[in-house]
Protein backbone atom coordinates (compact mmCIF):
# COMPACT_ATOMS: atom_id res chain seq x y z
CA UNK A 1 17.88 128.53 32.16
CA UNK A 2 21.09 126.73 32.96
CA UNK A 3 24.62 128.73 32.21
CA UNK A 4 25.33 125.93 29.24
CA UNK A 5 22.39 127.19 27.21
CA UNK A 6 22.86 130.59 27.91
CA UNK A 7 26.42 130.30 26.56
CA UNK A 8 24.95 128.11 23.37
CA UNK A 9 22.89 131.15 22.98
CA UNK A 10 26.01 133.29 22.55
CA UNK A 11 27.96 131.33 21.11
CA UNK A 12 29.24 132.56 17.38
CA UNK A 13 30.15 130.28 14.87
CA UNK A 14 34.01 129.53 14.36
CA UNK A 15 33.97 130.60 10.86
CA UNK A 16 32.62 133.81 11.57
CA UNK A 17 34.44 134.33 14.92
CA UNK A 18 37.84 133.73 12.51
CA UNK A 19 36.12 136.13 9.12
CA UNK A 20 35.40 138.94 11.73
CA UNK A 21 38.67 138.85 13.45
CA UNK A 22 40.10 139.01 9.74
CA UNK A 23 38.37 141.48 8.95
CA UNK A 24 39.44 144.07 12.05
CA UNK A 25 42.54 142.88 12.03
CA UNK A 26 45.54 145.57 12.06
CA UNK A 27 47.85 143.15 9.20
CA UNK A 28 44.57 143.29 6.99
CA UNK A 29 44.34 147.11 7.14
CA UNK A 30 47.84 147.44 6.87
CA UNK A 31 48.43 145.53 3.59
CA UNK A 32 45.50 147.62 1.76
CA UNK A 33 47.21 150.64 3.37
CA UNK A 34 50.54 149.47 1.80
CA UNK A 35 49.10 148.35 -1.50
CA UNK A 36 47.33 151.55 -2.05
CA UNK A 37 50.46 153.97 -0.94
CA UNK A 38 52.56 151.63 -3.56
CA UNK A 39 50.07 152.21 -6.38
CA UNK A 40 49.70 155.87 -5.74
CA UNK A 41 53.60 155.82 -5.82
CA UNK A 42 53.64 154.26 -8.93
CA UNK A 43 51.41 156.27 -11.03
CA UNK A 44 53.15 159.22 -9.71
CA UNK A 45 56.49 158.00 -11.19
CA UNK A 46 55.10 156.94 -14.44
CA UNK A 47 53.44 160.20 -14.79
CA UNK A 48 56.50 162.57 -13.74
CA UNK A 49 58.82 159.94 -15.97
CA UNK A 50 56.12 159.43 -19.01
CA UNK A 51 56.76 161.74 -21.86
CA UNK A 52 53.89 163.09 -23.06
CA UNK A 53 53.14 162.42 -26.67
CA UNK A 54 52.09 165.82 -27.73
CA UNK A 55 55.13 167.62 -26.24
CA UNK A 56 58.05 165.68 -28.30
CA UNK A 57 61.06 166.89 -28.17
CA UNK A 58 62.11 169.43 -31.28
CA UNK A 59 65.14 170.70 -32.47
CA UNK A 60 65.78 174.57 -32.33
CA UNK A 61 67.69 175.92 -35.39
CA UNK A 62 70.59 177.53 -34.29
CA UNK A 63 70.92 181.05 -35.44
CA UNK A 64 73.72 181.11 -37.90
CA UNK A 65 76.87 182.95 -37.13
CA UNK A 66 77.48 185.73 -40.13
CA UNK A 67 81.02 185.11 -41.14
């Protein structure tokens, strides 16, 4: 066997040699990293901010001064 067909025989496909190196990449698993921390972040706020329906806000009567 001749080194060109044992290098056809390894050879991988462009496409996949550029989906796989996607796919590993550090910028990839960054930006999930970055959406995920920025959703988690924003639920938090909405939930600490978000005013629960049930616990509306009253008014105490005062106790009234005797005069």
């Amino acid at each position: 066997m001749s080194e060109q067909n044992r290098s056809a025989l390894w050879a991988v496909p462009e496409q996949l040699e550029r989906v796989l190196a996607t796919e590993v990449s550090l910028r990839y698993r960054l930006r999930h990293v970055a959406v995920g921390l920025v959703g988690s972040c924003g639920a938090a706020v909405i939930a600490v901010l978000w005013p629960p329906s049930r616990m509306r806000c009253r008014r105490v009567p005062r106790p009234s001064s005797p005069d």
